[in-house]
Protein backbone atom coordinates (compact mmCIF):
# COMPACT_ATOMS: atom_id res chain seq x y z
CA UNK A 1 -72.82 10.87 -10.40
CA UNK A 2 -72.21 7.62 -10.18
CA UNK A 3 -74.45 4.64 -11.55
CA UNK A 4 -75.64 2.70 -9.17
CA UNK A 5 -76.40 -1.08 -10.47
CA UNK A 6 -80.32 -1.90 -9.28
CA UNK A 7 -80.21 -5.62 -7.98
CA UNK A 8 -82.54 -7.72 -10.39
CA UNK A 9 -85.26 -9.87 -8.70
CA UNK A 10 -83.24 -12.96 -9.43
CA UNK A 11 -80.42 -11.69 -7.78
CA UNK A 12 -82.21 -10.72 -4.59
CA UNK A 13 -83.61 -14.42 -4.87
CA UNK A 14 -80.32 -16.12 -5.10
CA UNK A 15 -78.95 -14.06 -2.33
CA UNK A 16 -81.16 -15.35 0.14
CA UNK A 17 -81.31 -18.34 -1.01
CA UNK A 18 -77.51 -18.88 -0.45
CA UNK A 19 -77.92 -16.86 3.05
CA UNK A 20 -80.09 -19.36 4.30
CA UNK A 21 -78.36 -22.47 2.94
CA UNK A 22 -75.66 -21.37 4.47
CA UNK A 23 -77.43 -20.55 7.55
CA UNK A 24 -79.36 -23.45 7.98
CA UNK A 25 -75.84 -25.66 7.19
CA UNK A 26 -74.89 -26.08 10.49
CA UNK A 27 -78.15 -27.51 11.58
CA UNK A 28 -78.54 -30.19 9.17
CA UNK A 29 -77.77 -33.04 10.91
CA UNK A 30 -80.86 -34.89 12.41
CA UNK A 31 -79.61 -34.13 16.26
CA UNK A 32 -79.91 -30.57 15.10
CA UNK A 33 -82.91 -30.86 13.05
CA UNK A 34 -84.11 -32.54 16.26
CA UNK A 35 -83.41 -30.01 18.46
CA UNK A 36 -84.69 -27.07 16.21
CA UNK A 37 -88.18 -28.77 16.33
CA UNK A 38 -88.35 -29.46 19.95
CA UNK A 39 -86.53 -26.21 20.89
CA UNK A 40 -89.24 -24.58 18.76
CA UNK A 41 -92.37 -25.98 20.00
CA UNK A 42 -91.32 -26.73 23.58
CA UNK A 43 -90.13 -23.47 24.97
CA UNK A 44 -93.74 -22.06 23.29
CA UNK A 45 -95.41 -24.59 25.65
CA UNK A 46 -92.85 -24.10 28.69
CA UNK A 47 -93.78 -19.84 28.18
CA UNK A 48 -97.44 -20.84 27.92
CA UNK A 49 -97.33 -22.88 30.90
CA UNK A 50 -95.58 -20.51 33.06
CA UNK A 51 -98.43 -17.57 31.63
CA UNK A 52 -101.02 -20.18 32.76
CA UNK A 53 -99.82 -20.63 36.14
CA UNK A 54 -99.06 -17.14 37.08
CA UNK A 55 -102.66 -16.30 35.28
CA UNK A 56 -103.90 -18.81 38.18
CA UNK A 57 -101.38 -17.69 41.00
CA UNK A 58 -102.50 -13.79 40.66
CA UNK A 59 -106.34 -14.93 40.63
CA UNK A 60 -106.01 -17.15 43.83
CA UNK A 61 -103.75 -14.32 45.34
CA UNK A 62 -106.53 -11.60 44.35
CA UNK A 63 -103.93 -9.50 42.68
CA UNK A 64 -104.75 -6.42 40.53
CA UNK A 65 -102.17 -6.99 38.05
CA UNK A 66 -104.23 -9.92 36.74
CA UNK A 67 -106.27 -7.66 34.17
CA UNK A 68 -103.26 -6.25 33.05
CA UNK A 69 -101.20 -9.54 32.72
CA UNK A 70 -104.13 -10.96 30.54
CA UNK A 71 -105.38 -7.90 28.70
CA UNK A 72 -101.86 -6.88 27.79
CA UNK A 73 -100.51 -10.17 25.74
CA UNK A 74 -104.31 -10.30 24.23
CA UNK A 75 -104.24 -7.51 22.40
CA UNK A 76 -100.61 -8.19 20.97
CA UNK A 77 -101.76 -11.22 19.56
CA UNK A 78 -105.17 -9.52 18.30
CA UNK A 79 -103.51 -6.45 16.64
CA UNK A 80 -100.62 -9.39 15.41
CA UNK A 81 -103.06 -12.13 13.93
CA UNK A 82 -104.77 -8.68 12.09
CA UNK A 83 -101.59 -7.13 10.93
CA UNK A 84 -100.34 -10.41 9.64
CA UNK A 85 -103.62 -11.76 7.90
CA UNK A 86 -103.88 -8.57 6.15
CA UNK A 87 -100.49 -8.21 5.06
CA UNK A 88 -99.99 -11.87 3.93
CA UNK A 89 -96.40 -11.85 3.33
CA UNK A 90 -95.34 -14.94 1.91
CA UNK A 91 -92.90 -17.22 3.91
CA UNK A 92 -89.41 -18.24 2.83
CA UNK A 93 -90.36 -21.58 1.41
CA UNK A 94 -93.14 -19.94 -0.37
CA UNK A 95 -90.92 -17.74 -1.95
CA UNK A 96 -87.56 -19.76 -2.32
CA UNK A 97 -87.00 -23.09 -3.50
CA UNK A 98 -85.25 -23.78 0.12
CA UNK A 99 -85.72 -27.13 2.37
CA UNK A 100 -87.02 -25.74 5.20
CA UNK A 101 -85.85 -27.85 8.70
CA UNK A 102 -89.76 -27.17 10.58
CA UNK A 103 -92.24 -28.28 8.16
CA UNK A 104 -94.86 -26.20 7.70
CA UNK A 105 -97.85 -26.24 5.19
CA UNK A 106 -99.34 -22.99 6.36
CA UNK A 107 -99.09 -20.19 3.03
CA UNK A 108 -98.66 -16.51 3.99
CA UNK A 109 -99.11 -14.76 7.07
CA UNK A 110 -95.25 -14.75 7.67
CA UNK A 111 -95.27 -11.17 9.09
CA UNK A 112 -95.07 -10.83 11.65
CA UNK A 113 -94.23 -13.85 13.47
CA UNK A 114 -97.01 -14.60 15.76
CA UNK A 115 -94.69 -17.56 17.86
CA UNK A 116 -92.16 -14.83 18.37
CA UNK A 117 -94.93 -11.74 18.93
CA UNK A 118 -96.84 -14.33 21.71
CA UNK A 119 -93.91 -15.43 23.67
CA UNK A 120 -92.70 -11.61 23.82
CA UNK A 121 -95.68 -10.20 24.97
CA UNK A 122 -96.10 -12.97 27.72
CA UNK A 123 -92.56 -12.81 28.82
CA UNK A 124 -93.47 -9.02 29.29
CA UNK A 125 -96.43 -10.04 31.44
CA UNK A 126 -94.11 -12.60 33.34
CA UNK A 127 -91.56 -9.45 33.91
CA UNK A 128 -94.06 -7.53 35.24
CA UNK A 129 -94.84 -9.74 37.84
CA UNK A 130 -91.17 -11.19 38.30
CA UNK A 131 -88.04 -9.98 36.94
CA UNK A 132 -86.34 -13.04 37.30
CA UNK A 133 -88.83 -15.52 35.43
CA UNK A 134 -89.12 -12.66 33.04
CA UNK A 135 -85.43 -12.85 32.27
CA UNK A 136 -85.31 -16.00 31.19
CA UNK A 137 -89.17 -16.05 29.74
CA UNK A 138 -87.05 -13.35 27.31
CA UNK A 139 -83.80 -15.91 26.68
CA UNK A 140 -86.44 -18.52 25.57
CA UNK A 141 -87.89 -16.21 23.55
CA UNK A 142 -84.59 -15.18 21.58
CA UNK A 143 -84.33 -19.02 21.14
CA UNK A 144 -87.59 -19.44 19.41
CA UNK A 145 -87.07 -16.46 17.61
CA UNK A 146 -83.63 -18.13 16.12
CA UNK A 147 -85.68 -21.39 15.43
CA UNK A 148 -88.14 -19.71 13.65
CA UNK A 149 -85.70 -17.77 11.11
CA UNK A 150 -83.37 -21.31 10.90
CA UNK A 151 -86.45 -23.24 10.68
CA UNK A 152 -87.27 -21.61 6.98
CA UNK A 153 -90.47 -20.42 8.71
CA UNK A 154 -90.00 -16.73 9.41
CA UNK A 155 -87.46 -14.13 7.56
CA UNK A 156 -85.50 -12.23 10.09
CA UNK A 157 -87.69 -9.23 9.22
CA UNK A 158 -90.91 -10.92 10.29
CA UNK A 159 -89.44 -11.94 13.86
CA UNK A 160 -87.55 -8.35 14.14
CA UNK A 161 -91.36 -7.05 13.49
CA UNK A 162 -92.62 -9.30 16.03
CA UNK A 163 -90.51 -8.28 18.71
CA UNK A 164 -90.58 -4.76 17.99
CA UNK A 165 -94.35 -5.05 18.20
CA UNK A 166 -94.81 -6.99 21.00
CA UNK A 167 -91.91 -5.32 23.52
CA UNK A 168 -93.60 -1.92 22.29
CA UNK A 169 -97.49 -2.83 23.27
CA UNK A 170 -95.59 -4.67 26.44
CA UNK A 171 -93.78 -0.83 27.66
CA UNK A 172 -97.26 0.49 27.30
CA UNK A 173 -98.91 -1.67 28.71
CA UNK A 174 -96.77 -2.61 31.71
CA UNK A 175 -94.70 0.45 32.33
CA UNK A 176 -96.13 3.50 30.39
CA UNK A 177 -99.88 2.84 31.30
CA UNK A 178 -99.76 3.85 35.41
């Protein structure tokens, strides 16, 4: 049997550490920098503004899907706000003497990613009422998830959970659920 070396604390530390220096490298300058921010908080706003209008659109229209496009995305963010306030996971620059490109102040609550969980369950919601918007409501939302893990914000894990949550509660409740 072979001995199998048990990676020290410190090592695991360093590790990331490099990964995201290296990572976040290519997005140093301040067009990228730039770009990470507004990427990050725009396309939230752009998915939250299409939400809102469809919200409005299926209530003028009278169309039963409504309760189901609202209820849906609300309890994703519910059972995502609980999950991550009682797990508390600290976030990268909690945890890592890294310089993260979105400044944050916020401590804990890293996992899941509640950006990346909202924007999936709505771009659910928009699929369910129209692939097409839906398709790209889902591209924006790989793009936020990418700002959030280059941003120093979210470890990969937290927006992996976040999507895995969210597109789960989404089948559910928009295909599963007759």
């Amino acid at each position: 049997m072979r001995n199998r070396r048990v990676p020290t604390l410190y090592t695991v530390l360093m590790k990331y550490i490099r990964w995201y220096d290296n990572f976040s490298s290519h997005f140093r300058d301040e067009m990228a920098v730039t770009a990470i921010n507004l990427l990050d908080k725009a396309l939230v706003y752009i998915i939250a503004g299409i939400y809102v209008f469809l919200i409005v659109f299926l209530f003028i229209t009278h169309d039963p899907a409504l309760v189901r496009f609202i209820v849906v995305p609300a309890i994703t963010f519910v059972v995502v706000t609980v999950l991550r306030s009682w797990l508390d996971y600290p976030r990268p620059y909690d945890l890592y003497d890294i310089d993260p490109i979105i400044v944050k102040t916020t401590k804990g609550k890293s996992m899941p990613s509640r950006h990346v969980a909202s924007a999936v369950a709505i771009a659910c919601a928009i699929a369910y009422v129209h692939l097409d918007w839906g398709a790209l409501a889902f591209t924006a939302c790989a793009i936020v998830a990418f700002t959030r893990i280059v941003g120093g914000v979210h470890f990969p894990r937290d927006v992996v959970a976040a999507v895995v949550i969210a597109a789960a509660i989404g089948i559910i409740g928009f295909v599963l659920i007759p």
